[in-house]
N, C-alpha and C. Protein backbone atom coordinates (compact mmCIF):
# COMPACT_ATOMS: atom_id res chain seq x y z
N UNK A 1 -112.50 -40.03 -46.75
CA UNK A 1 -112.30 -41.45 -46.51
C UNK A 1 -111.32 -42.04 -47.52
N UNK A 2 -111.59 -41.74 -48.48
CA UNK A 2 -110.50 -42.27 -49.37
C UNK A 2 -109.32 -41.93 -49.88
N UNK A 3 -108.80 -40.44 -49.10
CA UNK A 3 -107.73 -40.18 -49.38
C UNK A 3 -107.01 -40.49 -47.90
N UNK A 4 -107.59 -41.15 -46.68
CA UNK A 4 -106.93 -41.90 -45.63
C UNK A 4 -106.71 -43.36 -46.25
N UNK A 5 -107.71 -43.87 -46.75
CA UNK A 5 -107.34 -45.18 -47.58
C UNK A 5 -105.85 -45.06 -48.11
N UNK A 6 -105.67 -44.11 -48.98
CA UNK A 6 -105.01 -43.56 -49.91
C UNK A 6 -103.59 -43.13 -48.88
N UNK A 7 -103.45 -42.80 -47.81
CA UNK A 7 -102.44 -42.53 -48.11
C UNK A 7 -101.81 -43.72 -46.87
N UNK A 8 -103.18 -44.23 -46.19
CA UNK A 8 -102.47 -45.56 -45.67
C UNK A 8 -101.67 -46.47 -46.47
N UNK A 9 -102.44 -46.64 -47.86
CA UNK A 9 -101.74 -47.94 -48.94
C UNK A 9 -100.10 -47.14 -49.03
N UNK A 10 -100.15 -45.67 -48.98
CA UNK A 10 -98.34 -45.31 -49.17
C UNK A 10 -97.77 -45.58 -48.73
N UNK A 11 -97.89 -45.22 -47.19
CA UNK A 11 -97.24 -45.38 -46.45
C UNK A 11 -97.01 -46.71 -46.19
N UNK A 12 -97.69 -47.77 -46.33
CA UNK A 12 -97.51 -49.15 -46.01
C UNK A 12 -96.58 -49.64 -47.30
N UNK A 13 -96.94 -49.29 -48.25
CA UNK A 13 -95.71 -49.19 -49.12
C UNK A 13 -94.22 -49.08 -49.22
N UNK A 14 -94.16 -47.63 -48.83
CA UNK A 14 -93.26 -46.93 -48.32
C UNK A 14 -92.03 -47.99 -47.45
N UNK A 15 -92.78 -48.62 -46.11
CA UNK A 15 -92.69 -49.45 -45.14
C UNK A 15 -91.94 -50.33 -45.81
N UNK A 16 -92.93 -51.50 -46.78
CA UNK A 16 -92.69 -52.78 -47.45
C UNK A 16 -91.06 -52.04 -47.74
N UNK A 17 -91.45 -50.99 -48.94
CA UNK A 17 -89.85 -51.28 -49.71
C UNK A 17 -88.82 -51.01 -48.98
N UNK A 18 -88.69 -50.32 -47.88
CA UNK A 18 -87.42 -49.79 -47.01
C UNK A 18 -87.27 -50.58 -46.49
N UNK A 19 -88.24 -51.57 -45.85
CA UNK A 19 -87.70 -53.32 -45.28
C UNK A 19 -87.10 -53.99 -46.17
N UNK A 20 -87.20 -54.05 -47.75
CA UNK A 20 -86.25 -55.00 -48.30
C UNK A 20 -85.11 -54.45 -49.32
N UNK A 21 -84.61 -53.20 -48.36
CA UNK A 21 -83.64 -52.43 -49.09
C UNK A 21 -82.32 -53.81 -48.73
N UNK A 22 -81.17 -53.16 -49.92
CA UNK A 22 -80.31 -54.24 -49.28
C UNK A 22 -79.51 -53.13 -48.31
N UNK A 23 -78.97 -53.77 -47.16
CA UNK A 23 -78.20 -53.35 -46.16
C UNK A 23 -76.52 -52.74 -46.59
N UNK A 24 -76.37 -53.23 -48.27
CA UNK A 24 -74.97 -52.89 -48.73
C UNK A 24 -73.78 -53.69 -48.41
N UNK A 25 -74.22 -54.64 -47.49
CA UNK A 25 -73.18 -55.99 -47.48
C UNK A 25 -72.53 -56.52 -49.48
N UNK A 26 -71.50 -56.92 -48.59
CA UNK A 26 -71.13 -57.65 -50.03
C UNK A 26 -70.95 -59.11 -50.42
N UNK A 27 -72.11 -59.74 -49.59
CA UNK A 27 -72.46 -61.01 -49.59
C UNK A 27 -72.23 -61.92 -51.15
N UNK A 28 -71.61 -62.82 -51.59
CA UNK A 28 -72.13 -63.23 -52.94
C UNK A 28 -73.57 -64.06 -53.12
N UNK A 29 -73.55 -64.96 -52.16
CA UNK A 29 -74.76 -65.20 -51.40
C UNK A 29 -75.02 -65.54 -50.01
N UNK A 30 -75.97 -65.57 -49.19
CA UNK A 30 -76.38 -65.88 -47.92
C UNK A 30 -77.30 -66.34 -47.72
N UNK A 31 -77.19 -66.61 -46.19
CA UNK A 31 -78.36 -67.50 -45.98
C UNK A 31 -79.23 -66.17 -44.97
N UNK A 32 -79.34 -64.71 -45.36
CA UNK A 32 -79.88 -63.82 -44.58
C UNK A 32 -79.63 -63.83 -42.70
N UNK A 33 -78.38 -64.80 -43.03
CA UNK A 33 -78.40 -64.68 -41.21
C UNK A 33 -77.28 -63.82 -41.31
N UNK A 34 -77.09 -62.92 -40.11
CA UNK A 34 -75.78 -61.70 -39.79
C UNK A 34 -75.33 -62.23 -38.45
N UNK A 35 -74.30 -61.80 -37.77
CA UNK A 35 -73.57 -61.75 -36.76
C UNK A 35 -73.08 -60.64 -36.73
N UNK A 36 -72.36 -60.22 -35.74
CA UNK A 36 -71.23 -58.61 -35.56
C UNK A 36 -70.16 -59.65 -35.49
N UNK A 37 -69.39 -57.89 -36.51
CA UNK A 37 -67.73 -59.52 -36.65
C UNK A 37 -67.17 -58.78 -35.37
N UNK A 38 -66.19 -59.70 -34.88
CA UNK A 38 -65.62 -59.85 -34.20
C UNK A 38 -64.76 -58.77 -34.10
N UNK A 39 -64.98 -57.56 -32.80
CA UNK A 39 -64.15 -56.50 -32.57
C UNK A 39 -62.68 -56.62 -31.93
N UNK A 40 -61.76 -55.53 -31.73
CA UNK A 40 -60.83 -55.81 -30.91
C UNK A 40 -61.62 -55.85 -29.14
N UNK A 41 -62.54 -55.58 -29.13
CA UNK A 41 -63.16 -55.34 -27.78
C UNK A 41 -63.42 -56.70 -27.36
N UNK A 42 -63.83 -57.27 -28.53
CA UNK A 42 -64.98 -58.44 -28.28
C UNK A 42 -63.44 -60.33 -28.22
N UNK A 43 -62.31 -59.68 -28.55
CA UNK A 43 -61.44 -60.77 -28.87
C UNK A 43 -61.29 -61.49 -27.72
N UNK A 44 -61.27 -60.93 -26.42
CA UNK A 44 -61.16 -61.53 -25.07
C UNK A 44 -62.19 -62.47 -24.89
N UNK A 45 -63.23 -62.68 -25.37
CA UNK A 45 -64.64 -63.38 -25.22
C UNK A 45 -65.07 -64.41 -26.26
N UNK A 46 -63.90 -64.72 -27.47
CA UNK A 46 -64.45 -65.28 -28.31
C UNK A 46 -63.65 -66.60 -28.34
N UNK A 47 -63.85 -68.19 -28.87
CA UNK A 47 -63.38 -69.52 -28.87
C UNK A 47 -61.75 -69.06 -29.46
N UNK A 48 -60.87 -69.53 -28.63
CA UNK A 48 -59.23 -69.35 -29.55
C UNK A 48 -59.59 -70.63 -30.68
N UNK A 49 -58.68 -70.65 -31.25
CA UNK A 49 -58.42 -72.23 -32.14
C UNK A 49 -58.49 -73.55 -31.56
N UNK A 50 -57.83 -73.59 -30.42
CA UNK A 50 -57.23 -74.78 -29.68
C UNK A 50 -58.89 -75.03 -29.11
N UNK A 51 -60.15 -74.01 -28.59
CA UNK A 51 -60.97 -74.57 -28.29
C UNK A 51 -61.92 -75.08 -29.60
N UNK A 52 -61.74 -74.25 -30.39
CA UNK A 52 -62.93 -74.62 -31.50
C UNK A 52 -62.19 -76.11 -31.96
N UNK A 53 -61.12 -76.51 -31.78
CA UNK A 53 -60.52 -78.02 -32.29
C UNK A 53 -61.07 -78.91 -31.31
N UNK A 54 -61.29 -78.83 -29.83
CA UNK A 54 -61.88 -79.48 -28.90
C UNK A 54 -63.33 -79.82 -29.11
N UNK A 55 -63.86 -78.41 -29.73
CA UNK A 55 -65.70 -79.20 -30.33
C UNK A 55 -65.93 -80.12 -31.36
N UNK A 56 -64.44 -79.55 -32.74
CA UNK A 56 -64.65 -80.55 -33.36
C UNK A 56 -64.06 -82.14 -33.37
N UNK A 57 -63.14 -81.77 -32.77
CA UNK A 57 -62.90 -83.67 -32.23
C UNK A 57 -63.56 -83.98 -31.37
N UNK A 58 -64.32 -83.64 -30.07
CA UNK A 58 -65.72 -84.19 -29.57
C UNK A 58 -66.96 -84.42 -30.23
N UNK A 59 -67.09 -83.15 -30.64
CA UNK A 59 -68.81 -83.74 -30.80
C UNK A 59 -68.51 -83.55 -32.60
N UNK A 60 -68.09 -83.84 -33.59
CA UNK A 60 -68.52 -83.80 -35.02
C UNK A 60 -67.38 -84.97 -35.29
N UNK A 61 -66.03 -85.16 -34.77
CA UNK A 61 -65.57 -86.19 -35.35
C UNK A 61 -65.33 -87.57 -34.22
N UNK A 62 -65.82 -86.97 -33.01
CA UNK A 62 -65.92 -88.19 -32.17
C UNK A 62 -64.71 -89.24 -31.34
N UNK A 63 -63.48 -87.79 -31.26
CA UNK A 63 -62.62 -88.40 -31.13
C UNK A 63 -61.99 -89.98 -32.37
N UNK A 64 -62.69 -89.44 -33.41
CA UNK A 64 -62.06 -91.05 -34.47
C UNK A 64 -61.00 -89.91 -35.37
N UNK A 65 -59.73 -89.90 -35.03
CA UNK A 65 -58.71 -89.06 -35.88
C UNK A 65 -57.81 -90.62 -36.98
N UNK A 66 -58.08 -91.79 -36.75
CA UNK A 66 -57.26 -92.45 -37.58
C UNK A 66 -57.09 -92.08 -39.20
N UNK A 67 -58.26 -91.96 -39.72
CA UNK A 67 -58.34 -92.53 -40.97
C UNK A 67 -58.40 -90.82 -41.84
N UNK A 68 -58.49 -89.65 -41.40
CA UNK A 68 -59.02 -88.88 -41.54
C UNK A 68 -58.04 -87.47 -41.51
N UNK A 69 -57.81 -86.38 -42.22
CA UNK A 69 -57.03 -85.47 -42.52
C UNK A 69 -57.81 -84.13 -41.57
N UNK A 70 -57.13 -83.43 -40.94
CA UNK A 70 -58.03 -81.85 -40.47
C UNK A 70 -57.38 -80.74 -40.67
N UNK A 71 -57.83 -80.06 -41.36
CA UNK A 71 -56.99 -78.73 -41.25
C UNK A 71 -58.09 -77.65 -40.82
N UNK A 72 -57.29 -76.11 -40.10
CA UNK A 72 -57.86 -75.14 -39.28
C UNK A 72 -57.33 -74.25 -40.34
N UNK A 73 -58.53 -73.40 -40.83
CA UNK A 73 -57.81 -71.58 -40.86
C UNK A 73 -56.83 -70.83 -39.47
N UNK A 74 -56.21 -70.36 -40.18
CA UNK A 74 -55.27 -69.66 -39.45
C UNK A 74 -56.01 -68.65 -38.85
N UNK A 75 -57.43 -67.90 -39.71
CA UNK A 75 -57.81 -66.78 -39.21
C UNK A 75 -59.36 -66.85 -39.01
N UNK A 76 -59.80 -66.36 -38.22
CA UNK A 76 -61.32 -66.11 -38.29
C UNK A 76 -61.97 -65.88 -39.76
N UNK A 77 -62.78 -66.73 -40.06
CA UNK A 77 -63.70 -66.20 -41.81
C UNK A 77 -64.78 -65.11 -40.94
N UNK A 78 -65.14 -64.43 -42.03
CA UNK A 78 -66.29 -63.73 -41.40
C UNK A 78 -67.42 -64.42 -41.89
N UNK A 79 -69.29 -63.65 -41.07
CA UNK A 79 -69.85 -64.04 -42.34
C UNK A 79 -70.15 -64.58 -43.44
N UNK A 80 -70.66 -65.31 -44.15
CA UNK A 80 -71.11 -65.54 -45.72
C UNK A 80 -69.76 -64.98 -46.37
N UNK A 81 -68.20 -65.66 -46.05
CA UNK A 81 -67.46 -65.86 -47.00
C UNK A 81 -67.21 -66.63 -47.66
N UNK A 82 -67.12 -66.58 -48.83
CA UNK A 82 -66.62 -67.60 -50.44
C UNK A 82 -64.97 -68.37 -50.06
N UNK A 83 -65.50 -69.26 -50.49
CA UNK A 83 -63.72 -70.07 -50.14
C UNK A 83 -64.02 -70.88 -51.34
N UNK A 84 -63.01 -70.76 -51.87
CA UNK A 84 -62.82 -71.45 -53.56
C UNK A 84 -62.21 -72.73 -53.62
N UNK A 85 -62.80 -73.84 -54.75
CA UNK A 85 -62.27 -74.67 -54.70
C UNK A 85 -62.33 -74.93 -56.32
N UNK A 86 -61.68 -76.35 -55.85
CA UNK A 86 -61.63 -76.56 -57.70
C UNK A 86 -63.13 -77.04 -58.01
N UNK A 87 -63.37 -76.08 -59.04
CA UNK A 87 -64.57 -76.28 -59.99
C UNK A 87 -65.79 -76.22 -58.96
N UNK A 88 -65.85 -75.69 -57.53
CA UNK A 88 -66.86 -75.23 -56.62
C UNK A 88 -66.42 -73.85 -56.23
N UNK A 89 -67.59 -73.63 -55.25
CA UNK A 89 -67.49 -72.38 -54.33
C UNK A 89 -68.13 -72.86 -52.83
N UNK A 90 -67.74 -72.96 -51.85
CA UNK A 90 -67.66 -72.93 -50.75
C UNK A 90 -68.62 -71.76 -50.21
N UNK A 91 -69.52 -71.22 -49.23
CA UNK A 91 -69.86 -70.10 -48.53
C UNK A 91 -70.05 -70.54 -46.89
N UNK A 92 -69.78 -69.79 -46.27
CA UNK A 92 -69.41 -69.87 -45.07
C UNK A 92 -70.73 -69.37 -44.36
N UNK A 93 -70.86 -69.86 -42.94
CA UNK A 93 -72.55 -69.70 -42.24
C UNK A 93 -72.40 -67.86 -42.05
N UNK A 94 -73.62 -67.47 -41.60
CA UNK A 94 -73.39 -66.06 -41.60
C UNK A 94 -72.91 -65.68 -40.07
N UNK A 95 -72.02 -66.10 -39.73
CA UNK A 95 -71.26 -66.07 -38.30
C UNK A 95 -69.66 -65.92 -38.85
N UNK A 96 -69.33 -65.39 -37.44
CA UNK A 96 -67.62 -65.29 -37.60
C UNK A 96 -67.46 -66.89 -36.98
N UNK A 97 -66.46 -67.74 -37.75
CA UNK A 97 -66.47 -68.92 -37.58
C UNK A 97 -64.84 -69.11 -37.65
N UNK A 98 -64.28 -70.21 -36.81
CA UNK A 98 -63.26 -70.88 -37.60
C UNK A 98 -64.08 -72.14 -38.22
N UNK A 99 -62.98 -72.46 -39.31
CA UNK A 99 -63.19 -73.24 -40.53
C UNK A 99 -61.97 -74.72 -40.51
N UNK A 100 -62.70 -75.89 -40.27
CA UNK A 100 -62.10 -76.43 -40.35
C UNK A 100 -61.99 -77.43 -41.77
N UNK A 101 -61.16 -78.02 -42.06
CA UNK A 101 -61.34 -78.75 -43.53
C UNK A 101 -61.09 -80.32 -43.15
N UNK A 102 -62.18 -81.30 -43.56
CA UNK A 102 -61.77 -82.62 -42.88
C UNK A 102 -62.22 -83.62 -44.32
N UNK A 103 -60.85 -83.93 -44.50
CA UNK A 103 -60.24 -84.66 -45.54
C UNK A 103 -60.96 -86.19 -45.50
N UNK A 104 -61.63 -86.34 -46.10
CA UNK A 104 -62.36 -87.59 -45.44
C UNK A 104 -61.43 -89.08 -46.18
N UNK A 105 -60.98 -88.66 -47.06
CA UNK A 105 -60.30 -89.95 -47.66
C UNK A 105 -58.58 -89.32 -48.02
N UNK A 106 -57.98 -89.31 -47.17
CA UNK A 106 -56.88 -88.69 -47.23
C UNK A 106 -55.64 -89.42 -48.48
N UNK A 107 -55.10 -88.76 -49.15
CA UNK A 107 -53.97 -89.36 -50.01
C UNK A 107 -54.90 -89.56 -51.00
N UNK A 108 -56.34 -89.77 -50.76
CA UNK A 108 -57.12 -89.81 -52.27
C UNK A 108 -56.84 -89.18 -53.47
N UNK A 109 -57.63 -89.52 -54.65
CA UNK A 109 -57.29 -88.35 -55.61
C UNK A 109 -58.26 -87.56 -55.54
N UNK A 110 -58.78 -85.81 -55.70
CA UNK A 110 -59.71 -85.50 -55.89
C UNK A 110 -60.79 -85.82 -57.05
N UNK A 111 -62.09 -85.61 -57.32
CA UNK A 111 -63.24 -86.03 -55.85
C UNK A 111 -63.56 -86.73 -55.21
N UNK A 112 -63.62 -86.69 -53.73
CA UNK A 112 -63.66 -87.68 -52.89
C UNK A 112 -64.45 -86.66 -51.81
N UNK A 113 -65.06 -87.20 -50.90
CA UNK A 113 -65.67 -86.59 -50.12
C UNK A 113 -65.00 -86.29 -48.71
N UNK A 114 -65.34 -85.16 -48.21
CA UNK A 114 -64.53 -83.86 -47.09
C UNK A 114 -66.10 -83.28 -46.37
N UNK A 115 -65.68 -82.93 -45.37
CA UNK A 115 -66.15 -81.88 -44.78
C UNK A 115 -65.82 -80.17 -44.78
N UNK A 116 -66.60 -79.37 -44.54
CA UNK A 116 -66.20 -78.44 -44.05
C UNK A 116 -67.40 -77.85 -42.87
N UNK A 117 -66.67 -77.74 -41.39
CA UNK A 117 -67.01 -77.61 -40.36
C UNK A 117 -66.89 -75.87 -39.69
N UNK A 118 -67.81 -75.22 -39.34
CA UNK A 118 -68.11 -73.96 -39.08
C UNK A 118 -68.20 -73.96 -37.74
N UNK A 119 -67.17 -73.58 -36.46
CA UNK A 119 -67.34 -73.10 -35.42
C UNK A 119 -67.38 -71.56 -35.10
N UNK A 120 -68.45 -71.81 -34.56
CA UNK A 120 -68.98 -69.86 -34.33
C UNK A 120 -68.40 -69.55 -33.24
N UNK A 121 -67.75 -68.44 -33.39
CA UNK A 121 -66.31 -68.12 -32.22
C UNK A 121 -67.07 -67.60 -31.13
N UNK A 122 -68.36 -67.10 -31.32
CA UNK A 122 -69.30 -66.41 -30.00
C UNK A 122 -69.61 -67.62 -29.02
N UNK A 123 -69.93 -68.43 -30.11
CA UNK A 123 -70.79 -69.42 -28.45
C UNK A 123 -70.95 -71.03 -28.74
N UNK A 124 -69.50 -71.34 -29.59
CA UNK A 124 -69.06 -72.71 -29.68
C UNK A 124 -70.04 -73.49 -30.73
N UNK A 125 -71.68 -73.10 -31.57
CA UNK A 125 -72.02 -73.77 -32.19
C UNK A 125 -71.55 -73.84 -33.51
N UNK A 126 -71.76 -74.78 -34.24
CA UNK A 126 -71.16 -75.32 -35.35
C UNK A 126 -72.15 -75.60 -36.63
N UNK A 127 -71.67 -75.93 -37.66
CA UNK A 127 -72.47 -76.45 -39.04
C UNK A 127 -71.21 -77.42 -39.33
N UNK A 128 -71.68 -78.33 -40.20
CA UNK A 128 -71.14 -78.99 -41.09
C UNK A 128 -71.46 -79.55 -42.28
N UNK A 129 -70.85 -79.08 -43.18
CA UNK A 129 -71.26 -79.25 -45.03
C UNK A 129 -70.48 -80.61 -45.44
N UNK A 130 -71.15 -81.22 -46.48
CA UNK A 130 -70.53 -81.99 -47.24
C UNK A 130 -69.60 -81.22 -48.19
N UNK A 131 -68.50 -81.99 -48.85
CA UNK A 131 -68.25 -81.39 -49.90
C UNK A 131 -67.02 -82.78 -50.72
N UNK A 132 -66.67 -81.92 -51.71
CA UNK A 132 -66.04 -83.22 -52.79
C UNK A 132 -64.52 -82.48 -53.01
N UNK A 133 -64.13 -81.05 -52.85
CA UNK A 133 -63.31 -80.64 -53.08
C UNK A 133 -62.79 -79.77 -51.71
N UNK A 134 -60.97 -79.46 -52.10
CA UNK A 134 -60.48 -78.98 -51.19
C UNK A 134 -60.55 -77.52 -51.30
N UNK A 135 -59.96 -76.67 -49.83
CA UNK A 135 -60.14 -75.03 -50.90
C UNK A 135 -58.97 -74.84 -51.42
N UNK A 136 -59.07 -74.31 -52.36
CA UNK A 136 -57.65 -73.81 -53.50
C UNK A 136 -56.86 -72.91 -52.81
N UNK A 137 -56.92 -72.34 -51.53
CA UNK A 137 -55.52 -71.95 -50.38
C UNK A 137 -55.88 -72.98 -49.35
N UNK A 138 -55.70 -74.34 -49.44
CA UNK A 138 -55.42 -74.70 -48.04
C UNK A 138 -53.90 -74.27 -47.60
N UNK A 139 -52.87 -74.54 -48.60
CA UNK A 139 -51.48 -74.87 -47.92
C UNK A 139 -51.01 -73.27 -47.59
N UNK A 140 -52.16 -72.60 -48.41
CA UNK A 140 -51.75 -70.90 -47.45
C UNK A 140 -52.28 -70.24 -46.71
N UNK A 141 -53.60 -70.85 -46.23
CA UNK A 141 -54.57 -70.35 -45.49
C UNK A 141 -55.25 -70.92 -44.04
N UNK A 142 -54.24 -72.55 -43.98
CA UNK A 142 -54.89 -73.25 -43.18
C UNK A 142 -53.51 -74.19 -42.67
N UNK A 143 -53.82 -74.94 -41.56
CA UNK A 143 -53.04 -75.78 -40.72
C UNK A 143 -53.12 -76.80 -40.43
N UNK A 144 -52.59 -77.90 -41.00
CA UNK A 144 -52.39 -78.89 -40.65
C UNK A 144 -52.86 -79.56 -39.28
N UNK A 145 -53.61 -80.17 -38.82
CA UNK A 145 -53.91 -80.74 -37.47
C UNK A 145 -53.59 -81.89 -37.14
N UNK A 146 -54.08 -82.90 -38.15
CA UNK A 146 -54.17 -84.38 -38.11
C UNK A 146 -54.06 -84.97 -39.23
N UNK A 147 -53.10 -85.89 -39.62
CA UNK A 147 -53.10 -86.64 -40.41
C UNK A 147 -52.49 -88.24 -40.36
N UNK A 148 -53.05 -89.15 -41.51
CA UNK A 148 -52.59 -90.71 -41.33
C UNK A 148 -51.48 -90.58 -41.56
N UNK A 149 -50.57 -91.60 -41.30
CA UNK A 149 -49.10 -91.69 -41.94
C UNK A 149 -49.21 -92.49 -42.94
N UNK A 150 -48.26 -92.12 -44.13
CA UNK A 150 -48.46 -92.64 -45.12
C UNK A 150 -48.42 -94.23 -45.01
């Protein structure tokens, strides 16, 4: 009897720790959510740019472009990627997303408050973060959409 006790507690052991092995991602941090990135198979099926800009001027900025700056990554982020800013760090939802950057007080000086908006290229849903800073590659990493005139 007690060496079934005994070798149930192992094995349930055993169990526990191989469930919280890490998977070998190179996350800096996450929010434990995954997606599959985006294959060449899978590119025919996923939001282009021009649609993920249609969710976010409908439903997150409401069609109100006056007062307000947007810029798009050029490229799909993957996953829980780091996007740097001054004196922050940025992390991205654990989805392949485009990333939009929305300048909330444009011509301001920095800190001033921005968005950054996460469209998930699978199936159009979104996040949106506060934030106070820009990322330190916008003018090489991202595109211009909308802006006030001076």
């Amino acid at each position: 009897m007690k060496k079934n006790v005994l070798w149930f507690c192992v094995v349930l052991m055993l169990a526990f720790g191989m469930s919280s092995c890490s998977s070998g991602d190179d996350r800096v941090m996450g929010t434990g959510q995954t997606s599959p990135d985006v294959s060449d198979n899978n590119k025919d099926k996923v939001l282009t740019q021009d649609q993920a800009w249609q969710i976010v001027k409908e439903k997150i900025l409401h069609n109100e472009l006056d007062d307000i700056s947007v810029y798009v990554s050029k490229e799909f982020v993957k996953p829980n990627t780091t996007i740097q800013a001054n004196y922050h760090t940025y992390l991205s939802p654990g989805y392949t997303s485009w990333v939009f950057f929305i300048d909330d007080v444009p011509f301001g000086n920095w800190s001033h408050p921005c968005r950054y908006a996460y469209v998930n290229v699978e199936n159009g849903k979104y996040d949106v973060f506060d934030g106070t800073w820009p990322p330190s590659s916008l003018e090489k990493d991202f595109k211009l959409l909308v802006q006030p005139p001076l």
